[in-house]
C-alpha atoms as a PDB file:
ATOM      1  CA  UNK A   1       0.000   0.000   0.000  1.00  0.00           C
ATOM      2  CA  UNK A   2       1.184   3.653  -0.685  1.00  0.00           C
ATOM      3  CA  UNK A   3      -0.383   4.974   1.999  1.00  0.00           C
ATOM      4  CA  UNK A   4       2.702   4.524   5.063  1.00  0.00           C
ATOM      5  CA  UNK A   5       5.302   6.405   3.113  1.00  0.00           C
ATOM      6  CA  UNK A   6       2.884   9.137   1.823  1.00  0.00           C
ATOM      7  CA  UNK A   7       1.346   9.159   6.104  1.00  0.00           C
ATOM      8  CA  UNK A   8       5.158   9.564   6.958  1.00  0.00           C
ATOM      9  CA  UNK A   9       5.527  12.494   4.459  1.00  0.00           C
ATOM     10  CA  UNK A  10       2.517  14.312   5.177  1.00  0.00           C
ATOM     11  CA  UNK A  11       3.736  14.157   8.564  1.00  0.00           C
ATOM     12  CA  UNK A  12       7.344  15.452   8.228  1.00  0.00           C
ATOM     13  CA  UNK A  13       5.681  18.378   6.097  1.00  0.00           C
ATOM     14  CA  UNK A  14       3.222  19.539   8.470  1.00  0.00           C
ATOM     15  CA  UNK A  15       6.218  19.427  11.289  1.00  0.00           C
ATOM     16  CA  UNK A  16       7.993  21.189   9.214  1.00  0.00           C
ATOM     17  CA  UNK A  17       5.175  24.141   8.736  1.00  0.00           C
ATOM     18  CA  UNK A  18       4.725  23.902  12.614  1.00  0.00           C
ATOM     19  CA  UNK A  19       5.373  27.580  13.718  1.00  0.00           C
ATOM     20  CA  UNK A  20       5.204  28.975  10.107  1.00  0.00           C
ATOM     21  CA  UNK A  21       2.076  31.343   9.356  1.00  0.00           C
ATOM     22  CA  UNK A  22       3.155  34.560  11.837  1.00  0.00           C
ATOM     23  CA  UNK A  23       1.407  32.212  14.968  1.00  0.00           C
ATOM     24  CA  UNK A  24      -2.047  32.258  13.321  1.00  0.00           C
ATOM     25  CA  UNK A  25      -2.164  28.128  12.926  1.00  0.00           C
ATOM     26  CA  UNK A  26      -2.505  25.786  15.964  1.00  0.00           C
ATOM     27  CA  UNK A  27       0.709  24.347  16.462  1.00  0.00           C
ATOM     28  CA  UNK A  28      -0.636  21.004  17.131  1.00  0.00           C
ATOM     29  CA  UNK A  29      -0.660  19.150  13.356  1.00  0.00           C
ATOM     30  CA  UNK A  30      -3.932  17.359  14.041  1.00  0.00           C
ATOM     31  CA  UNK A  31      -5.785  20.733  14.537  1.00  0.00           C
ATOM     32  CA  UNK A  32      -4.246  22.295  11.967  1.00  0.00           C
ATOM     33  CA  UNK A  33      -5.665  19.857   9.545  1.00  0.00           C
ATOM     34  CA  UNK A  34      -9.145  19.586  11.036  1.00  0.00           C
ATOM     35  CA  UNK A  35      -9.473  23.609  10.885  1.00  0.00           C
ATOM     36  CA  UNK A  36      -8.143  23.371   7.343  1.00  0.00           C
ATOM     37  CA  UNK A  37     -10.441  20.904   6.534  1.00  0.00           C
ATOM     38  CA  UNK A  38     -13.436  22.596   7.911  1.00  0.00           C
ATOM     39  CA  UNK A  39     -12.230  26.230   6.142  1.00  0.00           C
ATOM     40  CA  UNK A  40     -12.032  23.985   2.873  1.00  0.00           C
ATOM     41  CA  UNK A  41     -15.551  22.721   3.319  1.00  0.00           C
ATOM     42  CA  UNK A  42     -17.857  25.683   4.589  1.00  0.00           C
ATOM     43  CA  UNK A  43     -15.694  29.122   2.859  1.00  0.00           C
ATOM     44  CA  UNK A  44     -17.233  28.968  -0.962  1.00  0.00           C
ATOM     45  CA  UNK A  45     -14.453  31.240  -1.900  1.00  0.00           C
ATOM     46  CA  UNK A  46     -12.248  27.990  -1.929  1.00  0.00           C
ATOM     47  CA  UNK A  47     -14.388  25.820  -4.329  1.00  0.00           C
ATOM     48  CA  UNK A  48     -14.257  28.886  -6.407  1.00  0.00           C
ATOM     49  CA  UNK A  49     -10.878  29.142  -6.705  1.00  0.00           C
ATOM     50  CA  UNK A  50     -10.442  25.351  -6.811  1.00  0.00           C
ATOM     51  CA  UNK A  51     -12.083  25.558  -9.959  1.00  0.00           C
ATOM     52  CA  UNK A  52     -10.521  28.759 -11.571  1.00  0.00           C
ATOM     53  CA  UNK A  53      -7.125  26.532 -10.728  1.00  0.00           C
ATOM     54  CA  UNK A  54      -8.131  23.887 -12.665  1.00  0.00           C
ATOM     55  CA  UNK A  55      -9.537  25.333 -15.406  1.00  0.00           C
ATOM     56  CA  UNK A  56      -6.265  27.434 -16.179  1.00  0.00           C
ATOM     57  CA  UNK A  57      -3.691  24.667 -15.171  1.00  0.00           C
ATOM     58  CA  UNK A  58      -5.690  21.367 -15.321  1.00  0.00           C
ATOM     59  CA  UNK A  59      -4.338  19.266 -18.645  1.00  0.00           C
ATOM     60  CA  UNK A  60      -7.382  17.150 -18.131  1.00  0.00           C
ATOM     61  CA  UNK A  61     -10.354  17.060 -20.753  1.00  0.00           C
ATOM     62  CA  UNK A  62     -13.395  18.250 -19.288  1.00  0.00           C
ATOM     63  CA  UNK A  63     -14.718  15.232 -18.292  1.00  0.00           C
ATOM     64  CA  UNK A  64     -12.170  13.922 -16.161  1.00  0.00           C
ATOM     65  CA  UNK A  65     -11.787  17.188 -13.717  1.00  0.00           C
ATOM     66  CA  UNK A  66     -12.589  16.251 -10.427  1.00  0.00           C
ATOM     67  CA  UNK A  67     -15.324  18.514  -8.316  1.00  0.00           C
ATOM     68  CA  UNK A  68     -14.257  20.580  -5.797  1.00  0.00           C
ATOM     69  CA  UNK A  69     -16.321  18.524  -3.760  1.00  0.00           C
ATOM     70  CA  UNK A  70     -14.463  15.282  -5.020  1.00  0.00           C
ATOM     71  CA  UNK A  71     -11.098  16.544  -4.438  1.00  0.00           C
ATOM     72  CA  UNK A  72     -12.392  17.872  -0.815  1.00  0.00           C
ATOM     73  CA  UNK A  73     -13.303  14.367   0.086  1.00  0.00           C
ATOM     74  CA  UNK A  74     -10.138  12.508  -1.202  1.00  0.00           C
ATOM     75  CA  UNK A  75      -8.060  15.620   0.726  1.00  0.00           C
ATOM     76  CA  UNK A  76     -10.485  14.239   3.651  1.00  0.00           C
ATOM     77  CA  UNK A  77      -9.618  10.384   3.031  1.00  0.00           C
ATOM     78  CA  UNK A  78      -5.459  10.770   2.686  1.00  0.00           C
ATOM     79  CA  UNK A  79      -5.764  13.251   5.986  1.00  0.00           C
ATOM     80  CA  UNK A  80      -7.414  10.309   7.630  1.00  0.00           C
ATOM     81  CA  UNK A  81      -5.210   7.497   6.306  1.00  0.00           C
ATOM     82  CA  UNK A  82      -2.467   9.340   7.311  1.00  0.00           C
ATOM     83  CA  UNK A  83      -3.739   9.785  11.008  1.00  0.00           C
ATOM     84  CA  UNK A  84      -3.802  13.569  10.724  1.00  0.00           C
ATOM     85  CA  UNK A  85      -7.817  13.689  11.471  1.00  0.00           C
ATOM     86  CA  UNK A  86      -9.901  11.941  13.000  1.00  0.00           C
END
């Protein structure tokens, strides 16, 4: 399974961000996530941008870009998998 070594590096980079942001994030990891999570899923000013991204950058035909709401829940599932939320 790919998911121990990607856990392990999700890890390491969210250590690594611990402190970064001028003191505005949680410095526990686990909260950090959850909160970003949350932001992700009630601020609509994130799908919209989700999907400006991926229109402009996206080499994908139409039909295979992922929803905002598709990409929110696999961001939710590799979080999870990874131990990060609960």
């Amino acid at each position: 399974s790919s998911a121990p070594p990607f856990a392990q590096l999700l890890r390491e980079a969210a250590d690594a961000d611990t402190g970064r942001g001028g003191g505005r994030a949680p410095a526990d990891t686990r909260e950090r996530f959850r909160r970003m999570l949350e932001r992700l899923e009630i601020d609509p000013l994130w799908a919209g941008e989700y999907d400006r991204f991926v229109q402009n950058v996206s080499f994908a035909a139409v039909d295979e870009i992922i929803p905002f709401t598709d990409a929110l829940a696999a961001a939710r599932r590799l979080t999870l998998a990874a131990g990060m939320v609960s």
